[in-house]
N, C-alpha and C. Protein backbone atom coordinates (compact mmCIF):
# COMPACT_ATOMS: atom_id res chain seq x y z
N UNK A 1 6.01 2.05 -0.42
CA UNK A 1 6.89 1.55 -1.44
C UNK A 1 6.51 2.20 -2.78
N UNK A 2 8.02 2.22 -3.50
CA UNK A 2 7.37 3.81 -4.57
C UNK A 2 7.54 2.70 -5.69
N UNK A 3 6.30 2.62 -6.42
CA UNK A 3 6.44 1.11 -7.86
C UNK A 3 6.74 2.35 -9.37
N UNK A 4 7.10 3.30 -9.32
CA UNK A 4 7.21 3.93 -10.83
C UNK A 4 6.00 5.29 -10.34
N UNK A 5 6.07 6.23 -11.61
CA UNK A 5 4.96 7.44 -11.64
C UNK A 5 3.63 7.35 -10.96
N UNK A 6 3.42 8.55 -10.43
CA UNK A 6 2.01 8.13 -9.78
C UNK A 6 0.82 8.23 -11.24
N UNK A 7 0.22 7.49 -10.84
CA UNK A 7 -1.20 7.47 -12.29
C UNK A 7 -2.17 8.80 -12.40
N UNK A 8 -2.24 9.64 -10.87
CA UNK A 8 -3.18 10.42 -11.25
C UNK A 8 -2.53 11.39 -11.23
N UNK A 9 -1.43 11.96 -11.73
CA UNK A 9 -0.75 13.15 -12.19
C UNK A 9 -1.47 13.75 -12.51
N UNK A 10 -2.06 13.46 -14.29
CA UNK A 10 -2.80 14.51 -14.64
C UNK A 10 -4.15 14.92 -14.44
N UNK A 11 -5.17 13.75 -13.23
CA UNK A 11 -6.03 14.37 -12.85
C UNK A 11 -5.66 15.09 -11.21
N UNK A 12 -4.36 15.61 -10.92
CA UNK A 12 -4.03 16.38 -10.09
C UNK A 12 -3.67 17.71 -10.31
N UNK A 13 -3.30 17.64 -12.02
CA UNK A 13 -3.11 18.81 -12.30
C UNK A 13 -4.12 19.85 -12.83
N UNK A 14 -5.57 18.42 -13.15
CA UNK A 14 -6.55 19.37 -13.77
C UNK A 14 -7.41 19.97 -12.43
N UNK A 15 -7.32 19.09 -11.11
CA UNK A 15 -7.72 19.65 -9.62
C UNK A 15 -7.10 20.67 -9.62
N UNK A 16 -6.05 21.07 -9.77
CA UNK A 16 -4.99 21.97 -9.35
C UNK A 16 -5.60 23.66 -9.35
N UNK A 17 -5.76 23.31 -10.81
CA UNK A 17 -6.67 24.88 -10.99
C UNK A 17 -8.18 25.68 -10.56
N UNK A 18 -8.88 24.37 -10.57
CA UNK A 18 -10.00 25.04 -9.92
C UNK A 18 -9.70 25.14 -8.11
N UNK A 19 -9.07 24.44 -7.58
CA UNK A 19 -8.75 24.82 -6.14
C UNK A 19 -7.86 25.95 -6.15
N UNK A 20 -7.14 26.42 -6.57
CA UNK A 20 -6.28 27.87 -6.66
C UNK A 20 -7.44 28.62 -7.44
N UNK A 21 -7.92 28.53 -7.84
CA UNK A 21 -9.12 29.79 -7.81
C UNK A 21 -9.85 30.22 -6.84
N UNK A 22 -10.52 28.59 -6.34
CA UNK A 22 -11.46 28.89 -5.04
C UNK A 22 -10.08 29.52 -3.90
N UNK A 23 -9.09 29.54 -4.13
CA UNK A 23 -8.32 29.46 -2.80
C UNK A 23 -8.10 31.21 -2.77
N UNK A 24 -8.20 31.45 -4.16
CA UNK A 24 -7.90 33.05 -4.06
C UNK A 24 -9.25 33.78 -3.73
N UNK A 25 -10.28 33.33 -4.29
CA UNK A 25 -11.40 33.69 -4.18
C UNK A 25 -11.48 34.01 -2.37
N UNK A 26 -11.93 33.03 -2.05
CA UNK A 26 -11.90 32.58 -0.63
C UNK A 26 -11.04 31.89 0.15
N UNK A 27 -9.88 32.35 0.91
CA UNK A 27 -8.41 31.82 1.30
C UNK A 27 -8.99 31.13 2.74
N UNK A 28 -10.19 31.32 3.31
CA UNK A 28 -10.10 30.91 4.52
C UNK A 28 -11.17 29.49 4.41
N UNK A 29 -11.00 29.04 3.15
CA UNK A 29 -11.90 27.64 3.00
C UNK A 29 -10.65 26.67 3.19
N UNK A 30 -11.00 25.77 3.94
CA UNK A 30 -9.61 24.64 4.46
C UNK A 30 -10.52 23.63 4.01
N UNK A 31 -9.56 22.16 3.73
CA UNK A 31 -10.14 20.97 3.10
C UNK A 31 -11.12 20.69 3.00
N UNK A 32 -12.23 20.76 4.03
CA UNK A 32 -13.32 20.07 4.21
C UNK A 32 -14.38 21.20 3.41
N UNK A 33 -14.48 22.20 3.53
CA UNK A 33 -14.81 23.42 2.50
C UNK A 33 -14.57 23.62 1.32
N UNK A 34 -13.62 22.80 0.60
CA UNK A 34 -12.84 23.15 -0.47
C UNK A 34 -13.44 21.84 -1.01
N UNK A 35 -13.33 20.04 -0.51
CA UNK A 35 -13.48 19.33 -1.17
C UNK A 35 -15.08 19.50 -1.26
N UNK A 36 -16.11 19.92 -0.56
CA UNK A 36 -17.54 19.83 -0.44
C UNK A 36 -17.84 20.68 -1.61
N UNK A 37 -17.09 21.83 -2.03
CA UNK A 37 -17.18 22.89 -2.99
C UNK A 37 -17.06 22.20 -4.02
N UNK A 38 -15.77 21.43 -4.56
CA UNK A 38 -15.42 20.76 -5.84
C UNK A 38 -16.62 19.26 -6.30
N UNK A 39 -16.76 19.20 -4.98
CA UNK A 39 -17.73 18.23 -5.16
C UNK A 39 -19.00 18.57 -5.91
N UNK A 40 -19.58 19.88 -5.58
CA UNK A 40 -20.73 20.31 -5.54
C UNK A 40 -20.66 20.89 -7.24
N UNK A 41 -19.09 21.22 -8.07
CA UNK A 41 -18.55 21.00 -9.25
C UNK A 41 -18.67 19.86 -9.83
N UNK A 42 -18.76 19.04 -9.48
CA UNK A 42 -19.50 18.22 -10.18
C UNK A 42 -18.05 16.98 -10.16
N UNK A 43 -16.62 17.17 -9.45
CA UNK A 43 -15.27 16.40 -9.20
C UNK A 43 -15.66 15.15 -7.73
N UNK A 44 -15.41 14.26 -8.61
CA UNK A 44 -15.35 13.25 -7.48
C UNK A 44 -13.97 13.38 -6.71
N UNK A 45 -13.98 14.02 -5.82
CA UNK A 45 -11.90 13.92 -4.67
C UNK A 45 -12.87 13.98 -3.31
N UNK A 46 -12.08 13.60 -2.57
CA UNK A 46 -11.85 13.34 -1.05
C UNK A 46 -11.17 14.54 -0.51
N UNK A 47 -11.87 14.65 0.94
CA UNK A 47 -10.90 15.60 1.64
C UNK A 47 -9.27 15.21 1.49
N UNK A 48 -9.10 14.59 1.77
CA UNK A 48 -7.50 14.31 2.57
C UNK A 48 -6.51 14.80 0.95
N UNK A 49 -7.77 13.85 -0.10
CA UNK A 49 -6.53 14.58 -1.67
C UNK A 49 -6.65 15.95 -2.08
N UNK A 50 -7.63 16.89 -1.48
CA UNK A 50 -7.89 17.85 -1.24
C UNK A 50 -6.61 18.33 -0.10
N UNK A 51 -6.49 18.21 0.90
CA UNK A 51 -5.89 19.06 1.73
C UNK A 51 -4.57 18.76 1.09
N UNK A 52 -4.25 17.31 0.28
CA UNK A 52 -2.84 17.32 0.34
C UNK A 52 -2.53 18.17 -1.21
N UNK A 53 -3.79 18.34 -2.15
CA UNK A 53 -3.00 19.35 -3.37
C UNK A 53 -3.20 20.28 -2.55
N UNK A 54 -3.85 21.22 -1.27
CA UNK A 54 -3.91 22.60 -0.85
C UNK A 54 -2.17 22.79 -0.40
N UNK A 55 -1.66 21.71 0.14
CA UNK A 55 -0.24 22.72 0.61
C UNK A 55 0.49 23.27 -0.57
């Protein structure tokens, strides 16, 4: 059920960019590689919000 804007817009958009870097950098890192990476950046995200900004 959709209640109005989602809240973390703009911390999806500030994810946005450091995963399109790592993604160009290294294209064959898939979610679980990608969120362990951002993590290790010092970003608290989860795989799954990870795989779903990767599509």
């Amino acid at each position: 059920m959709c209640s109005g804007p989602c809240r973390d817009t703009a911390e999806n958009l500030l994810l946005m960019e450091p995963i399109g870097r790592q993604c160009t950098e290294t294209p064959f890192y898939g979610s679980r590689k990608m969120a362990s990476h951002l993590r290790r950046e010092g970003f608290e995200i989860g795989r799954k919000r990870v795989m779903r900004l990767m599509r």
